[in-house]
N, C-alpha and C. Protein backbone atom coordinates (compact mmCIF):
# COMPACT_ATOMS: atom_id res chain seq x y z
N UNK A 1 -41.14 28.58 17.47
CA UNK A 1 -40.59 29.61 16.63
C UNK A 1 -39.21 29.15 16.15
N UNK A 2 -39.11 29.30 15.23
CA UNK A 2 -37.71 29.23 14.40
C UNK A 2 -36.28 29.87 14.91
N UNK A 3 -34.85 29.67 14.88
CA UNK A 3 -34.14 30.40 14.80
C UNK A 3 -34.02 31.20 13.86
N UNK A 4 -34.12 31.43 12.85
CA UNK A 4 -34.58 32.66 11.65
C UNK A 4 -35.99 33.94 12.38
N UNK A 5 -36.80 33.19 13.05
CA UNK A 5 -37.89 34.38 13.19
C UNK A 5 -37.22 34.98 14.49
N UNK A 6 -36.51 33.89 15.38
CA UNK A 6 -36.13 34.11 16.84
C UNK A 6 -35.35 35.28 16.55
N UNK A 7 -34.48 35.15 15.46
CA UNK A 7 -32.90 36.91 15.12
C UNK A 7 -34.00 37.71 14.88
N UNK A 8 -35.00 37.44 14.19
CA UNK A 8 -35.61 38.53 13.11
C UNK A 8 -36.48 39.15 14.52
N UNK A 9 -37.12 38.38 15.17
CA UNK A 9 -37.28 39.37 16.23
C UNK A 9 -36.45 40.14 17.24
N UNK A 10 -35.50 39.58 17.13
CA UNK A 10 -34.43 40.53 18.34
C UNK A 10 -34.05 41.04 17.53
N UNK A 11 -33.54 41.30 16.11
CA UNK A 11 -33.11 42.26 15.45
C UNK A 11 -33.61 43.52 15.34
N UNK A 12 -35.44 43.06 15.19
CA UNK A 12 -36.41 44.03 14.86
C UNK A 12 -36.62 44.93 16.16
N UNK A 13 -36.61 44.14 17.45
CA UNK A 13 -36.04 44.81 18.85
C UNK A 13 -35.11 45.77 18.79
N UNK A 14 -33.84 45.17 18.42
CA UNK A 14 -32.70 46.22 18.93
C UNK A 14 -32.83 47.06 17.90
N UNK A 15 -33.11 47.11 16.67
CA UNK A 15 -33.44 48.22 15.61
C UNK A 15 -34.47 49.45 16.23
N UNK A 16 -35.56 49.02 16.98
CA UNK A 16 -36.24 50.06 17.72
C UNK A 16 -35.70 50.48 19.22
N UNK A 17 -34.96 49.89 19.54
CA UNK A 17 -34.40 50.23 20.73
C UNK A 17 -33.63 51.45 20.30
N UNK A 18 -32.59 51.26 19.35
CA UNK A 18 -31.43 51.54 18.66
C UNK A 18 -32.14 53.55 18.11
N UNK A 19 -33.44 53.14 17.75
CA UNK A 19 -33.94 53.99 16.98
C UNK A 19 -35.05 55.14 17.66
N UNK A 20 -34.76 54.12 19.28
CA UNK A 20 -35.74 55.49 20.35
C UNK A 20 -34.92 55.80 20.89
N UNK A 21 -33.90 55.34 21.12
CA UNK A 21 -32.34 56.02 21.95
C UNK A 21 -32.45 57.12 20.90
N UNK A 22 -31.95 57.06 19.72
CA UNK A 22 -31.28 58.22 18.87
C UNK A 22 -32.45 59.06 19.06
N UNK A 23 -33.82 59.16 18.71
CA UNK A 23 -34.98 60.10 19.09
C UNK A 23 -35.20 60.61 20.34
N UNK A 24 -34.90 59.79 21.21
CA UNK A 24 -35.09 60.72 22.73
C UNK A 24 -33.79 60.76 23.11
N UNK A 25 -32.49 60.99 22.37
CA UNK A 25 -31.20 61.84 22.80
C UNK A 25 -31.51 63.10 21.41
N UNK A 26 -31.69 62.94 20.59
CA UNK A 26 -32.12 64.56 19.65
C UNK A 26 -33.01 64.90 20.75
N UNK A 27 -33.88 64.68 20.99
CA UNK A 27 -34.82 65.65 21.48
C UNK A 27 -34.51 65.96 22.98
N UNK A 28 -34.14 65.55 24.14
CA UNK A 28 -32.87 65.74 24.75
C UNK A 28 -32.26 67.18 24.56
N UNK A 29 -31.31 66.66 23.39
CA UNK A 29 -30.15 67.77 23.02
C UNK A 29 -30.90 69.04 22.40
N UNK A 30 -32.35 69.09 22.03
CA UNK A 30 -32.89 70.11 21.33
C UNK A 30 -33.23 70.70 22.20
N UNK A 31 -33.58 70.12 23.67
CA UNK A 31 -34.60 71.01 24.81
C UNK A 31 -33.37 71.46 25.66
N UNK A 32 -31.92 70.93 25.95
CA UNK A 32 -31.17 71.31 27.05
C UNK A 32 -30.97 72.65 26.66
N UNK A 33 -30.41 73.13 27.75
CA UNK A 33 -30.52 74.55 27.94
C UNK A 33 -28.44 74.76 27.72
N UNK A 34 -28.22 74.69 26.78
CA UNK A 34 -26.85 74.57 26.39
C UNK A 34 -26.91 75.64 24.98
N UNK A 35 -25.59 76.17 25.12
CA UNK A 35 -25.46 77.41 23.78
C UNK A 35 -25.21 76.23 22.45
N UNK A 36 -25.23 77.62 21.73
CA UNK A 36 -25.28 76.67 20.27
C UNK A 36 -24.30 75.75 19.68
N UNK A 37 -23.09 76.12 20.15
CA UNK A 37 -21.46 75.37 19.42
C UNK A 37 -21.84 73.73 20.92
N UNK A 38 -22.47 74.06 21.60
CA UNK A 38 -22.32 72.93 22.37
C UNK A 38 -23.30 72.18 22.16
N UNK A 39 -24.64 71.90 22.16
CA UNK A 39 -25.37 71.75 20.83
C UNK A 39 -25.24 70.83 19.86
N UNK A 40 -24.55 71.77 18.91
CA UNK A 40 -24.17 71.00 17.21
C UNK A 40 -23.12 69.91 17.78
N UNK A 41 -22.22 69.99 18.91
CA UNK A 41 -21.04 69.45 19.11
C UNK A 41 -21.83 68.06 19.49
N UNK A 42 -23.18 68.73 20.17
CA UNK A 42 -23.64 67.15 20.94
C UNK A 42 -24.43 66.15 19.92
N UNK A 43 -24.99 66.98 18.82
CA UNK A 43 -25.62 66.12 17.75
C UNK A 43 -25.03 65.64 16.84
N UNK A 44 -23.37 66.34 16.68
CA UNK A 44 -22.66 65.93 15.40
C UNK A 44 -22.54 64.06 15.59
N UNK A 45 -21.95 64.26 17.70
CA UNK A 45 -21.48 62.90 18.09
C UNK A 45 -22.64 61.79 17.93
N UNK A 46 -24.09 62.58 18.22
CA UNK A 46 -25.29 61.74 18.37
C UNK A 46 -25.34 60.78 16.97
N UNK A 47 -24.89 61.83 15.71
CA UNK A 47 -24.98 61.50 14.41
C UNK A 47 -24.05 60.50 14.13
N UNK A 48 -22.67 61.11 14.73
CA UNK A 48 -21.67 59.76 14.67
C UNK A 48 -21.97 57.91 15.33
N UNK A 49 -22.73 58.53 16.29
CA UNK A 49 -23.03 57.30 16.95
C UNK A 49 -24.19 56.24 16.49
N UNK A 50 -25.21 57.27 15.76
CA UNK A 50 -26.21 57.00 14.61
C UNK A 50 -25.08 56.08 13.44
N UNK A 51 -25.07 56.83 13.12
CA UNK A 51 -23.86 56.14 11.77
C UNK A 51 -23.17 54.46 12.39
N UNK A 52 -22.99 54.36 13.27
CA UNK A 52 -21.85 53.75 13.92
C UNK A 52 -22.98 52.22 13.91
N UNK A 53 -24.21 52.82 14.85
CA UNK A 53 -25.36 51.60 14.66
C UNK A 53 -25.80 51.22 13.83
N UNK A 54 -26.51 52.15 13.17
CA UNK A 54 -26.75 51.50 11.70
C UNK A 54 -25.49 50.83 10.60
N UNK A 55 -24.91 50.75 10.79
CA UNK A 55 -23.53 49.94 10.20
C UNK A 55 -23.63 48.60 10.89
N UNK A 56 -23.55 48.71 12.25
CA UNK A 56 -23.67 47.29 13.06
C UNK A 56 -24.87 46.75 12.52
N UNK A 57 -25.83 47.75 12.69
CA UNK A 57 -27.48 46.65 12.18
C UNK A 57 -27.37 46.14 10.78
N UNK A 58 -26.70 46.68 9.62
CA UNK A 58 -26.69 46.59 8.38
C UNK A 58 -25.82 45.23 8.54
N UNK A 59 -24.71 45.31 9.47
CA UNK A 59 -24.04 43.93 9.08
C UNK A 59 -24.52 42.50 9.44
N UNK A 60 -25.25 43.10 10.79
CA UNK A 60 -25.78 41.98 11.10
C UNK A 60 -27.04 41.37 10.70
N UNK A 61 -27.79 42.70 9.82
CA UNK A 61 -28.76 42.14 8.82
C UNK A 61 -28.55 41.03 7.58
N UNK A 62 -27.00 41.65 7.37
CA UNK A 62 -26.64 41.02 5.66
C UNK A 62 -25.83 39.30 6.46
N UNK A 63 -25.58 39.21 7.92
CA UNK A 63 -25.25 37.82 8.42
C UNK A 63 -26.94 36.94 8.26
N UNK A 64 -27.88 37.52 9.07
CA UNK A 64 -28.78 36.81 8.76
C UNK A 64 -29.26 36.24 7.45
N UNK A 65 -29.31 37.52 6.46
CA UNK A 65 -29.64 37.31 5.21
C UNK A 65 -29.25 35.92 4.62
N UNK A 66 -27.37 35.90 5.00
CA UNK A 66 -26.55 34.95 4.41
C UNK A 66 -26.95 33.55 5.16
N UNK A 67 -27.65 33.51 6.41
CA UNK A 67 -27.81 31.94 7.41
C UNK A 67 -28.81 31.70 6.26
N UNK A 68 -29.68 32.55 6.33
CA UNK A 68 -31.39 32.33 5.58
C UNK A 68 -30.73 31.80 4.29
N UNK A 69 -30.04 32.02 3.82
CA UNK A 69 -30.17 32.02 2.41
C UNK A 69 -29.62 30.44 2.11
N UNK A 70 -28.11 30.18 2.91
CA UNK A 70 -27.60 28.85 2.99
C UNK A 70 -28.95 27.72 3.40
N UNK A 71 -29.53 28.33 4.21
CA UNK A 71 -30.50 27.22 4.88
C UNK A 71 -31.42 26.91 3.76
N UNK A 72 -32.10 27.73 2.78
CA UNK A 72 -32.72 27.84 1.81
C UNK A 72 -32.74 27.20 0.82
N UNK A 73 -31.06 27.27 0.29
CA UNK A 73 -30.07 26.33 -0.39
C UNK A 73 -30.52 25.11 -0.14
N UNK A 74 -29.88 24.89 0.99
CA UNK A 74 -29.31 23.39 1.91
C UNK A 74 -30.90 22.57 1.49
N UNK A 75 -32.03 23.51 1.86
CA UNK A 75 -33.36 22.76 1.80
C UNK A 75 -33.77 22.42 0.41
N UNK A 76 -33.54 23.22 -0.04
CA UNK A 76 -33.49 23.20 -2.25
C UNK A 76 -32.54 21.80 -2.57
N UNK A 77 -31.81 21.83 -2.11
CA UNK A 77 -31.11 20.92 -2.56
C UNK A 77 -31.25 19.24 -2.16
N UNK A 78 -31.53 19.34 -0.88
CA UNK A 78 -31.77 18.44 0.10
C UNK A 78 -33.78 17.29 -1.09
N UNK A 79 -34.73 18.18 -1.23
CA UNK A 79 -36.02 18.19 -1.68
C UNK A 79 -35.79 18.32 -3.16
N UNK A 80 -34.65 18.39 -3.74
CA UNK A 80 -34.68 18.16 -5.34
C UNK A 80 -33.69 16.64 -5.46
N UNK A 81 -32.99 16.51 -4.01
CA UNK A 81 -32.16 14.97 -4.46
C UNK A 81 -33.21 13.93 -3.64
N UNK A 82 -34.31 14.11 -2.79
CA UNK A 82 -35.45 13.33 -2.66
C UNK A 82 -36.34 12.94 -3.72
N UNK A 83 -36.74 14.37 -4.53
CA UNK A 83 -37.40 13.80 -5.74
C UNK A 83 -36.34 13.22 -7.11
N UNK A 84 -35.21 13.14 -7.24
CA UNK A 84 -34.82 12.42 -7.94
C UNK A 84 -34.40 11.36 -7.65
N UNK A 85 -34.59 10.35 -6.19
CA UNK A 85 -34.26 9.43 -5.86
C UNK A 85 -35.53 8.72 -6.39
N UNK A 86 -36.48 9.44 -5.61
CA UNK A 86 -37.93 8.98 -5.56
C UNK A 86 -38.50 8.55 -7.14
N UNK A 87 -37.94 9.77 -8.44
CA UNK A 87 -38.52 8.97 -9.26
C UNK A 87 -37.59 8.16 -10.07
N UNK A 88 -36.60 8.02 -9.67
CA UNK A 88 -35.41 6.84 -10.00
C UNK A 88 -36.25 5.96 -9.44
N UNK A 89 -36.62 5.60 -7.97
CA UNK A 89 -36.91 4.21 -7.48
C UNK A 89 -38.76 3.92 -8.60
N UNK A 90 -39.27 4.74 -8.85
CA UNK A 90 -40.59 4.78 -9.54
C UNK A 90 -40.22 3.88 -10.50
N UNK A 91 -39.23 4.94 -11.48
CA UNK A 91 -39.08 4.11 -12.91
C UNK A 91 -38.31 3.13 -12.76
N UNK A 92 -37.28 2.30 -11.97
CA UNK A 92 -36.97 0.98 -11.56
C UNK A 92 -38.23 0.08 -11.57
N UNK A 93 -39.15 0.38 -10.79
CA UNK A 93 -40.07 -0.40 -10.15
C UNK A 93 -41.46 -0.28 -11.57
N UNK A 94 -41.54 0.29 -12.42
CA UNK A 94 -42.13 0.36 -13.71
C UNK A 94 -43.19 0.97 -12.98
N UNK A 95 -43.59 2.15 -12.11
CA UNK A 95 -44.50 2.82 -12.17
C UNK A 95 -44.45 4.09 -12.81
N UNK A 96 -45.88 4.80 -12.19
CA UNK A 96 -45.81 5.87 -13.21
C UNK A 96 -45.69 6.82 -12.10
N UNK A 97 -44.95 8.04 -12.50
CA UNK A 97 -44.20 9.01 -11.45
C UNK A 97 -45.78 9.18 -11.02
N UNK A 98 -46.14 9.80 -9.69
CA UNK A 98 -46.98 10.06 -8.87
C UNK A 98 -46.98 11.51 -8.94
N UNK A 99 -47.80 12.57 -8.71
CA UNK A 99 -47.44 14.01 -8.83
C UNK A 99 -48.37 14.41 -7.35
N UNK A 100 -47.22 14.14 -6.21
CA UNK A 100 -47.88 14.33 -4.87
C UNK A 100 -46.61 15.81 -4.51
């Protein structure tokens, strides 16, 4: 497995981890036996803390994005100065470019 699939699976991990915490603390806070101002007080924070992760996951989505994308590059670039070596050495050598 790749380091690209290796994040993309622990990402895709802690995104559901991230995302059954917040579902089984609402539902939690919906069943405790607590009045109402205490309650809203406990979901406002749940929400804050919601907010707080998804910011972390968003950034660390848009880091991966940016490895993937350099690597992508790096390989584009790397496989377009192979084939222009390759048919430099062709037409030196008076053949006819090959289309492999």
């Amino acid at each position: 497995m790749s380091d690209n699939e290796e994040k993309g699976v622990v990402l895709n991990f802690l995104a559901g981890v991230g995302i059954g915490a917040i579902i089984g603390a609402g539902i939690a806070l919906l069943l405790a036996p607590k009045s109402g101002p205490e309650t809203r007080e406990d979901l406002k924070k749940a929400m804050q803390d919601l907010s707080k992760s998804s910011e972390d996951l968003r950034r660390r989505s848009a880091e991966l994005l940016e490895t993937a994308k350099s690597k992508v590059q790096q390989a584009y670039e790397a496989g377009k100065e192979t084939i222009q070596k390759r048919r430099a050495g062709e037409a030196q050598s008076g053949e006819a470019p090959s289309e492999s």
